[in-house]
Protein backbone atom coordinates (compact mmCIF):
# COMPACT_ATOMS: atom_id res chain seq x y z
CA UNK A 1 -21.92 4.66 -29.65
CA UNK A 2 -19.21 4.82 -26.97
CA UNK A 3 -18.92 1.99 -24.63
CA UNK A 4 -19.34 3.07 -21.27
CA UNK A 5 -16.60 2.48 -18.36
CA UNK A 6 -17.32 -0.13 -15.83
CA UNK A 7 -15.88 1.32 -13.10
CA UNK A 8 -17.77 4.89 -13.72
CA UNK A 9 -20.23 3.37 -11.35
CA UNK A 10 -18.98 5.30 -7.99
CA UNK A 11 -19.39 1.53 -5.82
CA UNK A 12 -17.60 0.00 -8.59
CA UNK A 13 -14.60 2.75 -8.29
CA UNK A 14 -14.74 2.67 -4.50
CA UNK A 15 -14.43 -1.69 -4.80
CA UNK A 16 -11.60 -1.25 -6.98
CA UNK A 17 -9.55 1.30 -4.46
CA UNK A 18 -10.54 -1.25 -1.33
CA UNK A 19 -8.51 -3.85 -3.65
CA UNK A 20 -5.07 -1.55 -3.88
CA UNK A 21 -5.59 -1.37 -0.35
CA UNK A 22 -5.33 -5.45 0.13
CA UNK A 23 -2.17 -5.96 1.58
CA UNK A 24 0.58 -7.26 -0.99
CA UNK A 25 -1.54 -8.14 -3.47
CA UNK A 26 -2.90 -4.63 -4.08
CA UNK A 27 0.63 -3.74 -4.86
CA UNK A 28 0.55 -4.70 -8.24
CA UNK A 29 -2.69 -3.23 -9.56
CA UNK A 30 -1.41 0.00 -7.47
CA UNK A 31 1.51 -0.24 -9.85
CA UNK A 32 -0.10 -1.09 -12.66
CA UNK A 33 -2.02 1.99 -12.21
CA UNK A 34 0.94 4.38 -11.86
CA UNK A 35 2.85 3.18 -14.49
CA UNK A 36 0.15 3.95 -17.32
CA UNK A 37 -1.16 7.28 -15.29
CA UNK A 38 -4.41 6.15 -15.26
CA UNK A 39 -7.48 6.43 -13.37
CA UNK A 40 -8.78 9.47 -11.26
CA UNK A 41 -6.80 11.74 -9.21
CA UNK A 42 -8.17 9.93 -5.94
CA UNK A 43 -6.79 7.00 -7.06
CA UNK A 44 -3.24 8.00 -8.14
CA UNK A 45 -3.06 9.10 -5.41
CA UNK A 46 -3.71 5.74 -3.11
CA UNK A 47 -1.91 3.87 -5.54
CA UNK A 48 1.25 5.94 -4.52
CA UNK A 49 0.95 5.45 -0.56
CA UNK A 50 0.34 2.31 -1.47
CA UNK A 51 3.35 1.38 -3.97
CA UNK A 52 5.28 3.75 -1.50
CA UNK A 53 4.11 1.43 2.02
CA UNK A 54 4.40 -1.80 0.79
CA UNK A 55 8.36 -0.98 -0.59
CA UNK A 56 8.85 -0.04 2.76
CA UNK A 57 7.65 -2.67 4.61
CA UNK A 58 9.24 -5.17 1.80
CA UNK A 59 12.81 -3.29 2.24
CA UNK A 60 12.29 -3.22 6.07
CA UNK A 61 11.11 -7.11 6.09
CA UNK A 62 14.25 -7.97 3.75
CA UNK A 63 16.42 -5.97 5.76
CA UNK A 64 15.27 -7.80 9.11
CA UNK A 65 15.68 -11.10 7.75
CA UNK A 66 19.12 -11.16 6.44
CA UNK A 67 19.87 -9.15 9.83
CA UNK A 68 18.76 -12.56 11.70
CA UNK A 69 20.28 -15.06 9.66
CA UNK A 70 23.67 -13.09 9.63
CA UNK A 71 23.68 -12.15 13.59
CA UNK A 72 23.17 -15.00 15.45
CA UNK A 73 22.90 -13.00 18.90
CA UNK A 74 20.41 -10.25 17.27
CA UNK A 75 18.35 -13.38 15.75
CA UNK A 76 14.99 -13.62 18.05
CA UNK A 77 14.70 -9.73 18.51
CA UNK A 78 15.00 -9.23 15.00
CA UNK A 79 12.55 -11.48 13.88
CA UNK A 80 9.82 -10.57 16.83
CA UNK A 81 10.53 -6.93 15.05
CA UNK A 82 10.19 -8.91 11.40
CA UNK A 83 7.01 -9.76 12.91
CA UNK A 84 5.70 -6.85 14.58
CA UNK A 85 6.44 -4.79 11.12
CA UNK A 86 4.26 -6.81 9.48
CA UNK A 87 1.48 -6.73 11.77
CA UNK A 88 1.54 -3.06 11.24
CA UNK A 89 1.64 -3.47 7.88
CA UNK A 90 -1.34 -4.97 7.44
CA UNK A 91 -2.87 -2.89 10.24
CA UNK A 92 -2.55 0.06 8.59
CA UNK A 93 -4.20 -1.38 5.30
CA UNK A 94 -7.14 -2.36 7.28
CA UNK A 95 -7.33 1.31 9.02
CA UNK A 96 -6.62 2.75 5.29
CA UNK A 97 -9.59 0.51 4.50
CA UNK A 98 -11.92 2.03 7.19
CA UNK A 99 -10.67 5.44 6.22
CA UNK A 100 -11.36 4.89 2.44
CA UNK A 101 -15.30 3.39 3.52
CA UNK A 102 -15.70 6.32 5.43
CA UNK A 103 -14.85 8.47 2.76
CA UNK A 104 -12.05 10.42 4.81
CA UNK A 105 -8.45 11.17 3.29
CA UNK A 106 -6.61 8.06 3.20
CA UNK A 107 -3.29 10.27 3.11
CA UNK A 108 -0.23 9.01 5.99
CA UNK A 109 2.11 11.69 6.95
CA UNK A 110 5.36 10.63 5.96
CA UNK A 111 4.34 8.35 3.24
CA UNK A 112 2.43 10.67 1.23
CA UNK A 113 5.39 12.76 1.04
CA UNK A 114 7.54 10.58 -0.31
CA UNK A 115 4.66 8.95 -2.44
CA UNK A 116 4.37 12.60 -4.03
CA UNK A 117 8.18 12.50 -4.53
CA UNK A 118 7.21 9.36 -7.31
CA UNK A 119 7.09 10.19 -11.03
């Protein structure tokens, strides 16, 4: 007799999408999920606007950072837009989030795109 899946269970599936969605830490099992092509279509698909966002904002963040600590002139606007990035980072993971609950595409233009672009 063939075990059975725990995260058949539709609640169970939908739970384990809302945890790609947690900023930075859903990263990884986003990642994890891409690199051995598993799981449904539906989530293959988060996993790669989600793999694709957070390298975005990480690059962006990065970028800001050593742009402060090597311009000393540029240093308070860049980190206030170091900071503002991030907010909408993790604004956009909670409206992802409200999107997913509601069942509705959780697709961002832009992002998807270049998610598809991924292996």
């Amino acid at each position: 007799m063939r075990e059975s899946d725990p995260f058949e269970n539709p609640a169970a599936q939908q739970l384990k999408l809302f945890l790609y969605l947690v900023p930075v830490v859903g990263f990884f099992p986003a990642l994890w999920s891409l690199y051995y092509r598993s799981g449904s279509k539906q989530e293959r698909d988060l996993s790669r606007v989600v793999v694709t966002l957070t390298l975005g904002w990480l690059l962006a963040y990065l970028l800001l950072g050593v742009g402060a600590e090597t311009v000393e002139s540029w240093s308070l606007p860049l980190l206030v837009t170091s900071s503002l990035l991030t907010s909408g980072f993790f604004l956009t993971n909670v409206w992802l989030m409200v999107r997913l609950w509601q069942r509705k595409s959780v697709r961002l233009p832009g992002v998807s795109q270049l998610g598809d672009r991924l292996p």
